[in-house]
C-alpha atoms as a PDB file:
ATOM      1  CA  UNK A   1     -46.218 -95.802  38.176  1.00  0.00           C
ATOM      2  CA  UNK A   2     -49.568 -97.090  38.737  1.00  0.00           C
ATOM      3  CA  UNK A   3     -52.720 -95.207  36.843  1.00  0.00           C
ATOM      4  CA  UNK A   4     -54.734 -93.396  39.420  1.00  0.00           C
ATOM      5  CA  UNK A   5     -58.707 -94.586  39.120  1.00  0.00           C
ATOM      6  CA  UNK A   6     -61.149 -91.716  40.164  1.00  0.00           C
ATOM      7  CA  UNK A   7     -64.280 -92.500  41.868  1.00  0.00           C
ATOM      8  CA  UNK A   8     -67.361 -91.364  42.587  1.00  0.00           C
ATOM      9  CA  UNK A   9     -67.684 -90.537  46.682  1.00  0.00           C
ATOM     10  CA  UNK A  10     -70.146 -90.600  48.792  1.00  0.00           C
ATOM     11  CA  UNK A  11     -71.705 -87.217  48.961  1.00  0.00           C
ATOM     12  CA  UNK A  12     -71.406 -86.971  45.193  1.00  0.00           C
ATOM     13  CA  UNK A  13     -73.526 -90.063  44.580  1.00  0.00           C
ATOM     14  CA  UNK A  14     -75.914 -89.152  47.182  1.00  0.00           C
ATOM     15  CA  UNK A  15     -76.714 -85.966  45.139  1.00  0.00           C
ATOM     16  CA  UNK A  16     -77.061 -88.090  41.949  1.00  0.00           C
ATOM     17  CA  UNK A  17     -79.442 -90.516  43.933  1.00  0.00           C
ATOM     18  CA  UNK A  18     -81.357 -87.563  45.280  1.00  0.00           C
ATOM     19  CA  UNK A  19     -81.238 -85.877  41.666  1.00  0.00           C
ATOM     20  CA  UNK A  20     -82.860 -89.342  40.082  1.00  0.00           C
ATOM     21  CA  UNK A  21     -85.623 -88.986  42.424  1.00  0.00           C
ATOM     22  CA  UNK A  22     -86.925 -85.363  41.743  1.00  0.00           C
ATOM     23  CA  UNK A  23     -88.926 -85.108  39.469  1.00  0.00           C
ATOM     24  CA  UNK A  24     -88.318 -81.442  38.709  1.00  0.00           C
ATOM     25  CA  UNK A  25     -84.826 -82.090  37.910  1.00  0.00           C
ATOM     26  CA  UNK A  26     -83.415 -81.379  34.241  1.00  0.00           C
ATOM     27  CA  UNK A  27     -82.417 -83.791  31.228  1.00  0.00           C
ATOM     28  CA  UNK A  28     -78.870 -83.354  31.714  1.00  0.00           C
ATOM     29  CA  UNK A  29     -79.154 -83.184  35.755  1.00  0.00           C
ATOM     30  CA  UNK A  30     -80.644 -86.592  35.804  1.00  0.00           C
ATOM     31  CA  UNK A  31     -77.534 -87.602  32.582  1.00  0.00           C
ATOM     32  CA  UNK A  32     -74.787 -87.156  34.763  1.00  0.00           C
ATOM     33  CA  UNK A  33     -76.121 -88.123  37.481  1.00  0.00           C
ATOM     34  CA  UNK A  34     -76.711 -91.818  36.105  1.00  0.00           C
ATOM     35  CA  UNK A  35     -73.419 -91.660  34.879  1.00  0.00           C
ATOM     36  CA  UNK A  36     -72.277 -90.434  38.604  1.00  0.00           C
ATOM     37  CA  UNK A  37     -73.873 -93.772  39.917  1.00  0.00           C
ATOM     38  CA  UNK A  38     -72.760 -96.145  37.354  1.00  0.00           C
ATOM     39  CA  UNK A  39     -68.976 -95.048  38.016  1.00  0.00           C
ATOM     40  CA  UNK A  40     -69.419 -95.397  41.390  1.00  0.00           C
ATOM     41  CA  UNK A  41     -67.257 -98.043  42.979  1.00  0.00           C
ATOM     42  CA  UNK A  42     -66.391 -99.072  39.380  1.00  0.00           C
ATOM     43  CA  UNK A  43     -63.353 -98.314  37.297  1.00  0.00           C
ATOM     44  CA  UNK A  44     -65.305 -97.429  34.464  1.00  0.00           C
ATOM     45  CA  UNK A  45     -64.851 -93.914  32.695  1.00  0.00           C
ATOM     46  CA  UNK A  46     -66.562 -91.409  31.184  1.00  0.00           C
ATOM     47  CA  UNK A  47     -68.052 -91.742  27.571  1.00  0.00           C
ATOM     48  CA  UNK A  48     -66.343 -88.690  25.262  1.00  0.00           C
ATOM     49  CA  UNK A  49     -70.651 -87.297  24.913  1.00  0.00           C
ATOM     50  CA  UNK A  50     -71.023 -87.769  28.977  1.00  0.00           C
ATOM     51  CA  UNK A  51     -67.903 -85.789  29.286  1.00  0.00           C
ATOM     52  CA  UNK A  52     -69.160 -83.227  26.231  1.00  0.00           C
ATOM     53  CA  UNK A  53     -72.414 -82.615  28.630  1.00  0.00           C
ATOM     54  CA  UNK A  54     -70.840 -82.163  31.496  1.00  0.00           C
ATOM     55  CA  UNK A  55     -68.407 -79.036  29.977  1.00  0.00           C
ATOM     56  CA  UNK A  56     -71.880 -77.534  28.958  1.00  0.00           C
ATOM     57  CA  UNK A  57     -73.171 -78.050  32.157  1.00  0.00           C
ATOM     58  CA  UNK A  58     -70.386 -76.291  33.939  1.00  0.00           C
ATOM     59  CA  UNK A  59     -70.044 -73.339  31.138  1.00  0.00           C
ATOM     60  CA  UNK A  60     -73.577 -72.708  31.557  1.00  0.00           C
ATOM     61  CA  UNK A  61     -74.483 -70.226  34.142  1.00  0.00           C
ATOM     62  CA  UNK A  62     -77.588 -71.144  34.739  1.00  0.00           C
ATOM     63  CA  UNK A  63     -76.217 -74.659  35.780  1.00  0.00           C
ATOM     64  CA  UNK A  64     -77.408 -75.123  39.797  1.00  0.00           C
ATOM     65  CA  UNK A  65     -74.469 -76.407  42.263  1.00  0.00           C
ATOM     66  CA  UNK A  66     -75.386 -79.896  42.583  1.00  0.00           C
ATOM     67  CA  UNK A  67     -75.648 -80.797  38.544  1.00  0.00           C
ATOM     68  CA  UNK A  68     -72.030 -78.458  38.709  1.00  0.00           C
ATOM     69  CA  UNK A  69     -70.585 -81.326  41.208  1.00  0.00           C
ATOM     70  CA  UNK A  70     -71.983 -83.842  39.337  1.00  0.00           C
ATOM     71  CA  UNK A  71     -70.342 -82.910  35.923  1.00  0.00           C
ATOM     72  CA  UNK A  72     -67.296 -81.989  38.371  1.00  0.00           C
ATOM     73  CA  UNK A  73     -67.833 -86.079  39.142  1.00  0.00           C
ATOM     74  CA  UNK A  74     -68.220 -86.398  35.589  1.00  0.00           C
ATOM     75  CA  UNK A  75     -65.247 -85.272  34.237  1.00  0.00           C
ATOM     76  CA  UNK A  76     -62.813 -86.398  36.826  1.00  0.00           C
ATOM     77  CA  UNK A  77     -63.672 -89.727  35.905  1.00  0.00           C
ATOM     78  CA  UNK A  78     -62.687 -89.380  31.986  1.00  0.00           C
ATOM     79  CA  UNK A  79     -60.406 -91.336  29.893  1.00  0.00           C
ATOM     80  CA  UNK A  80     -56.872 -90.006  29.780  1.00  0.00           C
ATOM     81  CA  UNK A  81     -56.692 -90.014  26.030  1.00  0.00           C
ATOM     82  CA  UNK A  82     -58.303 -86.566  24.505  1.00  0.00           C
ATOM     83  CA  UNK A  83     -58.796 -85.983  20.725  1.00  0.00           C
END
């Protein structure tokens, strides 16, 4: 059976571009989302400490819904192989 490859779509990616731009947007916000981009269209994965941000991001309540989708992006895109 052939490994499925996640990537990141459209909408997703245009969040992460829109989150690059603002200014106002958090550390980890504009993290994921240049990890968002740089798996986009790629088959690249997610480093383990990308992937350890992006749990934080989505445990956190204060976490808004677009840096949620983009750690949703995030993690979807990991390696297969957990410690």
């Amino acid at each position: 059976m052939a490994k499925k490859h996640e990537s990141s779509g459209p909408k997703v990616t245009r969040t992460a571009s829109s989150v690059l731009r603002d200014s106002g947007a958090s550390k980890t916000a504009k993290s994921l989302a240049g990890s968002t981009l740089a798996q986009a269209g790629t088959r690249k994965v997610s480093s383990a400490t990308t992937a350890r941000t992006a749990a934080k991001a989505l445990n956190d309540g204060r976490t808004s819904a677009g840096t949620k989708a983009l750690a949703g992006s995030v993690l979807t895109q990991r390696s297969g192989k957990r410690k």
